[in-house]
N, C-alpha and C. Protein backbone atom coordinates (compact mmCIF):
# COMPACT_ATOMS: atom_id res chain seq x y z
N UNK A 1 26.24 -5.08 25.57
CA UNK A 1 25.54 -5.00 26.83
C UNK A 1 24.38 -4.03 26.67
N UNK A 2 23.30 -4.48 27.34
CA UNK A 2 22.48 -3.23 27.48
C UNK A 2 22.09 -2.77 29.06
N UNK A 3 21.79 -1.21 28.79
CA UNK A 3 21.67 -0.59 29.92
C UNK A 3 20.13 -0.61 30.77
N UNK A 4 20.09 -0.72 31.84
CA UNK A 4 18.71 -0.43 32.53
C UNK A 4 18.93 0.60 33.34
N UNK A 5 18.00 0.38 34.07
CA UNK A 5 17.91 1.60 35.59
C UNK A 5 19.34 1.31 36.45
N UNK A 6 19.43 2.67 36.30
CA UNK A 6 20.80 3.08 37.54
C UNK A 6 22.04 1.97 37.19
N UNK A 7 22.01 1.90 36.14
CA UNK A 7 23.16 1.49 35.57
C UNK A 7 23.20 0.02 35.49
N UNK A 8 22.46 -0.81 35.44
CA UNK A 8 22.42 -2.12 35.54
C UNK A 8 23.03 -2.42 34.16
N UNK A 9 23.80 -3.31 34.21
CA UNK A 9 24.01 -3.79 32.84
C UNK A 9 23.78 -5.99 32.57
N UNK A 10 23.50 -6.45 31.87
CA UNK A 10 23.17 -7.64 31.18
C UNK A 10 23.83 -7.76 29.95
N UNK A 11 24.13 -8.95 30.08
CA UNK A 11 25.48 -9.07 28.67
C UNK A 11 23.55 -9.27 27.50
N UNK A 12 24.32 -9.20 26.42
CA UNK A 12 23.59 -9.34 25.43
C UNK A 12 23.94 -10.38 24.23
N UNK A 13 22.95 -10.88 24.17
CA UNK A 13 23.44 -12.29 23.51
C UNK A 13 22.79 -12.30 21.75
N UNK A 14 21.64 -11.78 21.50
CA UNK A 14 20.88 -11.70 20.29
C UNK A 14 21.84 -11.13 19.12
N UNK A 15 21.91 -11.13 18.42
CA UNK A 15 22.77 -10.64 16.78
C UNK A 15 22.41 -9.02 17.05
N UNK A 16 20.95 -8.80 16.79
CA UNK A 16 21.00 -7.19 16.34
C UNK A 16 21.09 -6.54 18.09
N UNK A 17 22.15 -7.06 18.72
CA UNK A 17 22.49 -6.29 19.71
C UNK A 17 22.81 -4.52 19.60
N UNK A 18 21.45 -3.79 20.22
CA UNK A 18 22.03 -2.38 20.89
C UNK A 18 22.61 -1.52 21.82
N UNK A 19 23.83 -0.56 21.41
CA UNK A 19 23.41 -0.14 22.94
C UNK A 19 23.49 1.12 22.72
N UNK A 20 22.50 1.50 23.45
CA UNK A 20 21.79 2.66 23.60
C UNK A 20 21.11 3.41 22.27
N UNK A 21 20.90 2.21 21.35
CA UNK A 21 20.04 2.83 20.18
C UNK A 21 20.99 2.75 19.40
N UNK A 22 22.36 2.38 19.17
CA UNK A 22 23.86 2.47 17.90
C UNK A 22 23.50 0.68 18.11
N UNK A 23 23.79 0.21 16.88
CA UNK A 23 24.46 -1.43 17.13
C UNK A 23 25.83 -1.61 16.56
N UNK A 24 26.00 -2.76 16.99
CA UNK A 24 27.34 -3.04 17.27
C UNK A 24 28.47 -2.44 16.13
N UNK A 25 27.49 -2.75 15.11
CA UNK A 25 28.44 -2.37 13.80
C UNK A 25 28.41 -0.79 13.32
N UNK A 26 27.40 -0.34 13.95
CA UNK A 26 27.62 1.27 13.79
C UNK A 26 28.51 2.09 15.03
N UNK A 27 28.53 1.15 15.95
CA UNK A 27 29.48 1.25 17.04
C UNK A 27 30.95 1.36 16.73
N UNK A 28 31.19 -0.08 15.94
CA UNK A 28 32.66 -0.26 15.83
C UNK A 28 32.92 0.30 14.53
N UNK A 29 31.89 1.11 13.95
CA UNK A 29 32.44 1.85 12.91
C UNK A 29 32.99 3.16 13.01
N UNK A 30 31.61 3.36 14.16
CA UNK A 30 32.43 5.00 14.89
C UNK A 30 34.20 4.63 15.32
N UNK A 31 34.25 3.45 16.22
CA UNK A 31 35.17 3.46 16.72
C UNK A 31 36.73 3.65 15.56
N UNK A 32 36.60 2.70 14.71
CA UNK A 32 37.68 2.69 12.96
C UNK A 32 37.76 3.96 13.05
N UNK A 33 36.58 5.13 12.57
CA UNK A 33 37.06 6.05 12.54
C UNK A 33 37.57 7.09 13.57
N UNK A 34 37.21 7.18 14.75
CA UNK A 34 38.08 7.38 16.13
C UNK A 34 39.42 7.46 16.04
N UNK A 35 39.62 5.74 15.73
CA UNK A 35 41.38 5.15 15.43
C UNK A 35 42.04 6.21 14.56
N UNK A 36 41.69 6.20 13.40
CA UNK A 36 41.97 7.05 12.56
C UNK A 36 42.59 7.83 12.54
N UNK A 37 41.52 8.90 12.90
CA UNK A 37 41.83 10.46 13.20
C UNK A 37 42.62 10.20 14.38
N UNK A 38 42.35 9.70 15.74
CA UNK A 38 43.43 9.91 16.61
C UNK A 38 44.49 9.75 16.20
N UNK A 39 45.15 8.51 15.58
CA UNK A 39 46.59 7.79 14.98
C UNK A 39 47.09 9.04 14.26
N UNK A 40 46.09 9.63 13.19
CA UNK A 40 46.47 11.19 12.45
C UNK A 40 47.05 12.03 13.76
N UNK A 41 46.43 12.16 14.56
CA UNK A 41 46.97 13.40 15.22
C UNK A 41 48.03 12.93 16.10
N UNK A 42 48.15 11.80 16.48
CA UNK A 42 49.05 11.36 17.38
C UNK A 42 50.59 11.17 16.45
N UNK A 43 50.78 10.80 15.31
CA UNK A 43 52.05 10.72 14.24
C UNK A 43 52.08 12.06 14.09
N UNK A 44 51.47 12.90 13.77
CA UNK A 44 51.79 14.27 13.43
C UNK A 44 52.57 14.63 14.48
N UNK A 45 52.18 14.66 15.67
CA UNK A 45 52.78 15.07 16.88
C UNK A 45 54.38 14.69 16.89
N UNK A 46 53.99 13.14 16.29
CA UNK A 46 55.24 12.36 17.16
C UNK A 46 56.36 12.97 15.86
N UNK A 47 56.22 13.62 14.66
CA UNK A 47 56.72 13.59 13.50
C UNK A 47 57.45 15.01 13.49
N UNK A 48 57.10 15.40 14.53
CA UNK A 48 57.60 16.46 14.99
C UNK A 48 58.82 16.78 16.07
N UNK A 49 59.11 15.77 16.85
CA UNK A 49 60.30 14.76 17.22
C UNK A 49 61.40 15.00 16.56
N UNK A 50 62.76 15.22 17.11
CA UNK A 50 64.37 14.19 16.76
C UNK A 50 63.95 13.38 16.94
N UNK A 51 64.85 12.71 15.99
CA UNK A 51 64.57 10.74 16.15
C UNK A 51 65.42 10.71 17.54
N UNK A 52 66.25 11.39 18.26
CA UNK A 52 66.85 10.99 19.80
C UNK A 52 65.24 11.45 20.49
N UNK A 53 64.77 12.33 20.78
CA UNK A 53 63.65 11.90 21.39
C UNK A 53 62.48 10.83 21.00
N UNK A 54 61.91 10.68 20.32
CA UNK A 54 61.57 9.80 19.69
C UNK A 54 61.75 8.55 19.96
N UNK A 55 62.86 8.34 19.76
CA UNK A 55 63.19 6.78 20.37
C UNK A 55 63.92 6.52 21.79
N UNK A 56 64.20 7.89 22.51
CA UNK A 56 64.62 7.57 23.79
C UNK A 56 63.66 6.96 24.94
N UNK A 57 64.34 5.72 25.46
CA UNK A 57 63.95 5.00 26.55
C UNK A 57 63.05 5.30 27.45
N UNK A 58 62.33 5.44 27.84
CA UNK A 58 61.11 6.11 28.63
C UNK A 58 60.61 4.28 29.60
N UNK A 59 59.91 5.05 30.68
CA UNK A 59 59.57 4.19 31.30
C UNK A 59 57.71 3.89 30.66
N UNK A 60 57.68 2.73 30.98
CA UNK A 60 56.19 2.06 29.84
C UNK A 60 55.76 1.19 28.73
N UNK A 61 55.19 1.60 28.32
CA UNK A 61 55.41 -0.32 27.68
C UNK A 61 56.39 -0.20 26.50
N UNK A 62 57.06 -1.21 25.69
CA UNK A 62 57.74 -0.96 24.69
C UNK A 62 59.00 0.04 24.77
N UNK A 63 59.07 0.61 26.27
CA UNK A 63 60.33 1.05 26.02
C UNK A 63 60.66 2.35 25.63
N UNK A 64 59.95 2.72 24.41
CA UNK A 64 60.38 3.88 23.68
C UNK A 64 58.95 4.24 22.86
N UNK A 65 58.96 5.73 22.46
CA UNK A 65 57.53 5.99 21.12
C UNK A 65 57.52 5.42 20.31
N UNK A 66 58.67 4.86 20.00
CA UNK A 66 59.11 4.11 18.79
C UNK A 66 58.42 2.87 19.14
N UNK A 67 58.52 2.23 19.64
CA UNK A 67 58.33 0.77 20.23
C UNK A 67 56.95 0.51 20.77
N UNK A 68 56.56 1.78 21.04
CA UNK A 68 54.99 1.66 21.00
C UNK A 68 54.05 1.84 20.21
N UNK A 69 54.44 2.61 19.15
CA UNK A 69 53.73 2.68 17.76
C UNK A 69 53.93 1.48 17.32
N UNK A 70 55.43 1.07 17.31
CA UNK A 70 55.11 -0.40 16.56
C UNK A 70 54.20 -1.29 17.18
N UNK A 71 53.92 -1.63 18.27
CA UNK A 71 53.20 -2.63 18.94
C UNK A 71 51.85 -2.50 18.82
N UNK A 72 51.61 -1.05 18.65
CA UNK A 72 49.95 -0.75 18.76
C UNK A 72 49.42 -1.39 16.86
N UNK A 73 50.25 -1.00 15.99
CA UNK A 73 50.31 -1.52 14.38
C UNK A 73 50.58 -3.54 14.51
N UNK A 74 51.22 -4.10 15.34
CA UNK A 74 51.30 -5.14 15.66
C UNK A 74 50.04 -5.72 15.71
N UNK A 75 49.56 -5.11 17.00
CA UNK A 75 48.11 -5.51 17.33
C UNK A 75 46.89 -5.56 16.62
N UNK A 76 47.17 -4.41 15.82
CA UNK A 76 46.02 -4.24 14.90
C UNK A 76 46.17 -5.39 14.01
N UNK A 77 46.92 -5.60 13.07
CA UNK A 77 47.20 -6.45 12.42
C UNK A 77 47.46 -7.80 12.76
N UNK A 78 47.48 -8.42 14.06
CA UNK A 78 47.31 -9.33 14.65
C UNK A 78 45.88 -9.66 14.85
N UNK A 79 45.25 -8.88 15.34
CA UNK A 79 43.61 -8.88 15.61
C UNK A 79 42.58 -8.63 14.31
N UNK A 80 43.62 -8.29 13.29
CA UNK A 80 42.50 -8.50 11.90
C UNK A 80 42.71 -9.71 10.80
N UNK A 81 44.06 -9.96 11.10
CA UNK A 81 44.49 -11.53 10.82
C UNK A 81 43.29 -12.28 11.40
N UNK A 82 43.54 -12.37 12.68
CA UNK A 82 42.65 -13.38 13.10
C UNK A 82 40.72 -13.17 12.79
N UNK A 83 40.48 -12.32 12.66
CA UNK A 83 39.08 -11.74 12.10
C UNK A 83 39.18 -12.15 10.06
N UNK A 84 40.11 -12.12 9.42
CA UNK A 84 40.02 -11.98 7.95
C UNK A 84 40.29 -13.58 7.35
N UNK A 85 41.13 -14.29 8.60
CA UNK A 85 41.72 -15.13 7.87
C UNK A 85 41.79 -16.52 8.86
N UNK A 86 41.57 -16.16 10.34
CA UNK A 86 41.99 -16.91 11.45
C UNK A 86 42.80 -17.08 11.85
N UNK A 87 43.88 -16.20 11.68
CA UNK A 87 45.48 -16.09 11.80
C UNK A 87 45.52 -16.76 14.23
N UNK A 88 46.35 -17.74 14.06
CA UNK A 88 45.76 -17.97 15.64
C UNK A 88 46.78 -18.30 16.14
N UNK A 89 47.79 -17.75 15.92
CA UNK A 89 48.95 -17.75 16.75
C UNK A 89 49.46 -16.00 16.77
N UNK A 90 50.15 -16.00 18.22
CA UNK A 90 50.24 -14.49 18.70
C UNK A 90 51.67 -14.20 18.43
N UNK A 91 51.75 -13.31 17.58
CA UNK A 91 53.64 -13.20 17.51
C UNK A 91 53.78 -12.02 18.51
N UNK A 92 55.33 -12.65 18.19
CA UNK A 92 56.12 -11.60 19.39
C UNK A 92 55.56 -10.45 19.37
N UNK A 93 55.23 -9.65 20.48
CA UNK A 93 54.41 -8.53 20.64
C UNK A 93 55.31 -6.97 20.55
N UNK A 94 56.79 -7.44 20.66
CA UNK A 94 57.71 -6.33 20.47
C UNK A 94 58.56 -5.94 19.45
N UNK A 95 57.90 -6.89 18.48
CA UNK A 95 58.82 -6.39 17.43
C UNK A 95 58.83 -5.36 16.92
N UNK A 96 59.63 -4.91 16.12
CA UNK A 96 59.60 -3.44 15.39
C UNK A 96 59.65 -4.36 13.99
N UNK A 97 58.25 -3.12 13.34
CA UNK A 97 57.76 -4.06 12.13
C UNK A 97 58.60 -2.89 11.01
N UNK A 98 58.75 -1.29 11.44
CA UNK A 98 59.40 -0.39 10.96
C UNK A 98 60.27 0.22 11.72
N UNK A 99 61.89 0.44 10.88
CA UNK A 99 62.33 1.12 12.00
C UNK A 99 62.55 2.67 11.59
N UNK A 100 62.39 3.06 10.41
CA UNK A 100 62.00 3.96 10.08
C UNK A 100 60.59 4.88 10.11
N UNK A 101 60.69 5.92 10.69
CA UNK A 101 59.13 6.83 11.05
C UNK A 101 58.45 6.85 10.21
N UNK A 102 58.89 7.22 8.96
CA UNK A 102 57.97 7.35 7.77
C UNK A 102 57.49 6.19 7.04
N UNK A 103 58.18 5.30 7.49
CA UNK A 103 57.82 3.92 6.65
C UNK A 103 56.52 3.48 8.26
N UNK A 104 56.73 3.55 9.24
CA UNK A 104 55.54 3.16 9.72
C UNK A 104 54.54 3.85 10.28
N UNK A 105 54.80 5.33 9.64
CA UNK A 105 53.81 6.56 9.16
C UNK A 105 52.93 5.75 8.71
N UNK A 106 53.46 5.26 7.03
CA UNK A 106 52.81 5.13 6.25
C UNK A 106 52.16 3.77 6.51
N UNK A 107 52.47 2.63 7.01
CA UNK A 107 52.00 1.79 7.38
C UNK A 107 50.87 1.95 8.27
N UNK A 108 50.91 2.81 8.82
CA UNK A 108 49.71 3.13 10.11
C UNK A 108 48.58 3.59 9.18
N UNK A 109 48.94 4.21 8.13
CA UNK A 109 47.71 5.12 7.33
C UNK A 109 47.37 3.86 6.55
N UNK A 110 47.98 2.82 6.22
CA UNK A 110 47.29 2.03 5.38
C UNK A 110 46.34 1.18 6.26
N UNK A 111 47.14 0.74 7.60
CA UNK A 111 46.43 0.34 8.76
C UNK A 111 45.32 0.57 8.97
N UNK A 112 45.15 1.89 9.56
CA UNK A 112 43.58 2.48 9.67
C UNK A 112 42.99 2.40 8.54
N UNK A 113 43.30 2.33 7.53
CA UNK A 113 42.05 2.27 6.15
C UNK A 113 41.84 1.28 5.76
N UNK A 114 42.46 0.00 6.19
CA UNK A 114 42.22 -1.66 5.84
C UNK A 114 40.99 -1.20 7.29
N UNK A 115 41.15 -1.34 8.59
CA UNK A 115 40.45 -1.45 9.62
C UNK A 115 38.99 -0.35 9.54
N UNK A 116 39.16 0.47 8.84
CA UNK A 116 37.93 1.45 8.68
C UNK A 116 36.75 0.26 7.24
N UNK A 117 37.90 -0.04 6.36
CA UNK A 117 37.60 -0.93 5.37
C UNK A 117 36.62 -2.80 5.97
N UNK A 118 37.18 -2.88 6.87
CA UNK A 118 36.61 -4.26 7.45
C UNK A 118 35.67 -3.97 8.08
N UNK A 119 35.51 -2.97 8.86
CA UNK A 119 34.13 -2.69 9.57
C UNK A 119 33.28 -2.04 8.98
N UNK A 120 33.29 -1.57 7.48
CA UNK A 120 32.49 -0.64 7.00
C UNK A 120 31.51 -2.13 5.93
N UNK A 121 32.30 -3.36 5.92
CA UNK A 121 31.92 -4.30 4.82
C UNK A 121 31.43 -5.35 5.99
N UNK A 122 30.97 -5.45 7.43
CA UNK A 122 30.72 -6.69 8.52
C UNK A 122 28.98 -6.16 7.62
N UNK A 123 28.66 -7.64 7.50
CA UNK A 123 27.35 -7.83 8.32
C UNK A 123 26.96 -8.81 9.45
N UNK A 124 25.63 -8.95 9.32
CA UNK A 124 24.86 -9.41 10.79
C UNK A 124 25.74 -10.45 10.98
N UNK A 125 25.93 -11.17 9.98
CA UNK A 125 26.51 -12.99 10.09
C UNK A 125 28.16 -13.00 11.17
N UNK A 126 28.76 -11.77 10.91
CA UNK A 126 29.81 -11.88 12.11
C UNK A 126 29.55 -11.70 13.39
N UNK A 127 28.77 -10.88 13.58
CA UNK A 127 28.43 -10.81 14.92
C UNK A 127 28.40 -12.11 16.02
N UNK A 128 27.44 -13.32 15.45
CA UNK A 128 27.56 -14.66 15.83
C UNK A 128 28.98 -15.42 16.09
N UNK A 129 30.05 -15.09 15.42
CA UNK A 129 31.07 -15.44 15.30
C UNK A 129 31.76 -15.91 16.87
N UNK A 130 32.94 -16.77 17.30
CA UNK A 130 33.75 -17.03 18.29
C UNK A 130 35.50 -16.95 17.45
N UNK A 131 35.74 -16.58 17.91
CA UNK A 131 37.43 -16.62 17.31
C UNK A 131 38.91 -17.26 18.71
N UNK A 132 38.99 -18.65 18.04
CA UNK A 132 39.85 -19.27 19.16
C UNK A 132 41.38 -18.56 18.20
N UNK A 133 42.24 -18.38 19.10
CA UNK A 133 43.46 -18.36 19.25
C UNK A 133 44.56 -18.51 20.27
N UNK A 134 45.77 -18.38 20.11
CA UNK A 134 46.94 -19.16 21.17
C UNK A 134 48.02 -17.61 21.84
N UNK A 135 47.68 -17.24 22.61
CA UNK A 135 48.52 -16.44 23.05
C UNK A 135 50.08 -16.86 22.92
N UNK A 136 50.55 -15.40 23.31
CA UNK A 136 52.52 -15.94 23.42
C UNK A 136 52.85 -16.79 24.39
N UNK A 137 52.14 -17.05 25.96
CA UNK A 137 52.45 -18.09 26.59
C UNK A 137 52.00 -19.64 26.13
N UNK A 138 51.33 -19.76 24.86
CA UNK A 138 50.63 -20.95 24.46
C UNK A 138 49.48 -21.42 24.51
N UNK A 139 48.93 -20.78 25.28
CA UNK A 139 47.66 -20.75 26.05
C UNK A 139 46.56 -20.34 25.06
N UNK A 140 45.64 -20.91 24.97
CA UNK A 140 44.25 -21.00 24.05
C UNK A 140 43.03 -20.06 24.53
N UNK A 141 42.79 -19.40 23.69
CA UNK A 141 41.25 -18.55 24.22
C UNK A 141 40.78 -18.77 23.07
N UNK A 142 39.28 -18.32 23.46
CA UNK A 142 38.21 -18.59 22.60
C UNK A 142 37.29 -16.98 23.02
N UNK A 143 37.43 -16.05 21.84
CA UNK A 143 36.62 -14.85 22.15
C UNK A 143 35.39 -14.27 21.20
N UNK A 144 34.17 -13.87 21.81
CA UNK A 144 33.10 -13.54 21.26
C UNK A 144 33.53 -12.57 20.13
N UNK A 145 33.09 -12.51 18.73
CA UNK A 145 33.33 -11.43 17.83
C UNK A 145 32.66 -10.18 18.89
N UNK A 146 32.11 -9.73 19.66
CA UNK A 146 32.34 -8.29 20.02
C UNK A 146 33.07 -7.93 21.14
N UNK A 147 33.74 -9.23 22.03
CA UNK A 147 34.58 -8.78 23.09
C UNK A 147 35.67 -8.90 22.47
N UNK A 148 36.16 -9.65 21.28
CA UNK A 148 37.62 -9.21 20.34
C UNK A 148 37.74 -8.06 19.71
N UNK A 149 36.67 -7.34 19.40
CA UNK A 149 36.58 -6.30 18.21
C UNK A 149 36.57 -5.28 19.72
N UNK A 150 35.92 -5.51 20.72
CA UNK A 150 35.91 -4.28 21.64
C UNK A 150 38.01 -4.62 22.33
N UNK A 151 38.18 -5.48 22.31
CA UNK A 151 39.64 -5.48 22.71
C UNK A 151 40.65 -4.67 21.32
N UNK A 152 40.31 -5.22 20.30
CA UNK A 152 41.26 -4.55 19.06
C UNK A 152 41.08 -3.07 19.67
N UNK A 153 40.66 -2.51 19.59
CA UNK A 153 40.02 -0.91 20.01
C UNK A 153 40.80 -0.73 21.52
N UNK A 154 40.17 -1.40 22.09
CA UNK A 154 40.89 -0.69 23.65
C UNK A 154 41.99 -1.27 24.08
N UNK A 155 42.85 -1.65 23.33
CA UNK A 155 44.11 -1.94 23.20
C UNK A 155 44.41 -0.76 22.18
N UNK A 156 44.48 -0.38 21.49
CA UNK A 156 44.92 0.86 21.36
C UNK A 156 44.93 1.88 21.48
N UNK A 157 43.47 2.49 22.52
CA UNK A 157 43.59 3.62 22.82
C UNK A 157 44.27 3.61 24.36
N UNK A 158 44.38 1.81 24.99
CA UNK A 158 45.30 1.82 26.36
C UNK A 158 46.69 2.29 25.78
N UNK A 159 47.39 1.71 24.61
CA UNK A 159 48.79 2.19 24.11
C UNK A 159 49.14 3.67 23.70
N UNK A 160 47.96 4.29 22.62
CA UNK A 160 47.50 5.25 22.68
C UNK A 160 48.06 6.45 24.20
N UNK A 161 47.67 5.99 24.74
CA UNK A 161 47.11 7.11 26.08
C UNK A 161 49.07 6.49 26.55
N UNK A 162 49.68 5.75 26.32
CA UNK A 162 51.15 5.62 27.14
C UNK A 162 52.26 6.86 26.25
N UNK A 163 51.81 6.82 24.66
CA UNK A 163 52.00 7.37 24.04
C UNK A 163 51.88 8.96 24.10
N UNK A 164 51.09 9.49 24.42
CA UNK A 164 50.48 10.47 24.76
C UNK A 164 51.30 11.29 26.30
N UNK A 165 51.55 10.15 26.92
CA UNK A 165 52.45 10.38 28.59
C UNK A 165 53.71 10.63 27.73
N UNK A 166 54.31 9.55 26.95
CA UNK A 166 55.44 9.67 26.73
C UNK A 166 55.71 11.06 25.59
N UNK A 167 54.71 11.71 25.12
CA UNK A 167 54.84 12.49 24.25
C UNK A 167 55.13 13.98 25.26
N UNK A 168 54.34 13.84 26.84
CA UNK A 168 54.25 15.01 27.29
C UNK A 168 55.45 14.83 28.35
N UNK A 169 56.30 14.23 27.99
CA UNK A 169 57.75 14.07 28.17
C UNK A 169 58.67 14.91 27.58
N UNK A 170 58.64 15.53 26.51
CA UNK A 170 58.94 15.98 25.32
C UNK A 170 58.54 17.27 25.47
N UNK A 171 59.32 18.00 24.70
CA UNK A 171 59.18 19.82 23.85
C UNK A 171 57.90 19.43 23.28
N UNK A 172 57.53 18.72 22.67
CA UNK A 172 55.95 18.13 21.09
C UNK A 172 54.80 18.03 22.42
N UNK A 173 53.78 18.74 22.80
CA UNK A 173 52.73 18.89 23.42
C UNK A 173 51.78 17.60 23.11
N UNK A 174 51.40 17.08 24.02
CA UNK A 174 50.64 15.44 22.81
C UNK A 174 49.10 16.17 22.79
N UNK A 175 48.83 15.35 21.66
CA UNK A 175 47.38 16.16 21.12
C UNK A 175 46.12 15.68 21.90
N UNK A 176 45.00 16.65 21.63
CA UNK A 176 43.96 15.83 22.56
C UNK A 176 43.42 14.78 21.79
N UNK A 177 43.40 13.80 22.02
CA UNK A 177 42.63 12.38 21.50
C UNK A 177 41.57 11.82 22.45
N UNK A 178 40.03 12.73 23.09
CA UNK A 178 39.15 12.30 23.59
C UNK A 178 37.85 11.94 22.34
N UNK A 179 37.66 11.13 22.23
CA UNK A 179 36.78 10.53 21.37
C UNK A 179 35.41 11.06 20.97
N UNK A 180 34.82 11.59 22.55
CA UNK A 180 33.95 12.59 21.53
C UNK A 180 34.35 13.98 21.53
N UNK A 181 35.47 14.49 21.02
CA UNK A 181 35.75 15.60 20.77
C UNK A 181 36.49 15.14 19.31
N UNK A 182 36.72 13.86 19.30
CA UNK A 182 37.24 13.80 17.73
C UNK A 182 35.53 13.86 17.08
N UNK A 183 34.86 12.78 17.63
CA UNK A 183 33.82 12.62 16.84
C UNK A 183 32.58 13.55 16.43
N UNK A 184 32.88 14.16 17.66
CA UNK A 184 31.69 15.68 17.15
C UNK A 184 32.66 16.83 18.21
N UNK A 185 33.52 17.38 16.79
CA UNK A 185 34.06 18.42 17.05
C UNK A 185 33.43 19.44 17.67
């Protein structure tokens, strides 16, 4: 989108789309690394946990911290399937892909560095892109490469931020994860 007077906004349709002077791909590169460092500070936190808090029942999505880390690693990897390969069917959204912390510690760190890795290698030619896929009710969409790549992202900092509630549930203080305080300390 770009911005005018007093906030007007107009979708933007051209490839070397700006906004506000960043394009898209220096955008969603900031954003990879955002993910990153937040996911860093947010496992540290959570690693600091009994596994009884940790995985106790909480009201919100997934149930538990447990269950929301997995889903937010779900997503990612659901939404880069479909970007790497066309992966176009939506799997179950609750599975637990680890049920061990450290095993999807470590999965998260490989996570963010495949996803820092894909946006650091886009050029212009994706931008043009449409990506159809089938949700879990069956149902078919068809989404612009920057309203999917802006959903991969704000789908995890919406899970992110439940995470964060459910952390300040807890003795473990949840960390600050505001984006420009990661990005310019």
């Amino acid at each position: 989108m770009t911005f005018g007077r007093a906030g007007s906004c107009k979708p933007v349709i051209e490839i070397g789309c700006k906004l506000r002077g960043m394009n898209l791909l220096t955008h969603f590169q900031m954003l990879a690394r955002y993910n990153r460092i937040a996911n860093e500070r947010l496992f540290a936190k959570c690693a600091q946990l009994d596994d009884s808090e940790y995985r106790k029942p909480r009201a919100g999505s997934f149930g538990s911290i447990h269950g929301l880390l997995n889903h937010i690693l779900l997503g990612d990897r659901r939404w880069l399937g479909l970007f790497e390969t066309g992966q176009v069917l939506t799997p179950p959204l609750n599975q637990i892909l680890y049920d061990d912390f450290s095993a999807l510690q470590n999965a998260r760190v490989r996570e963010d560095a495949r996803i820092e890795s894909f946006f650091a290698g886009l050029d212009a030619a994706f931008w043009p892109r449409s990506f159809a896929y089938t949700n879990l009710q069956g149902k078919d969409y068809v989404d612009t490469a920057h309203v999917a790549c802006s959903h991969l992202f704000n789908h995890q900092t919406h899970h992110r931020g439940q995470v964060h509630v459910m952390l300040s549930q807890t003795p473990v203080a949840p960390p600050p994860l505001d984006l420009h305080r990661i990005i310019n300390p």
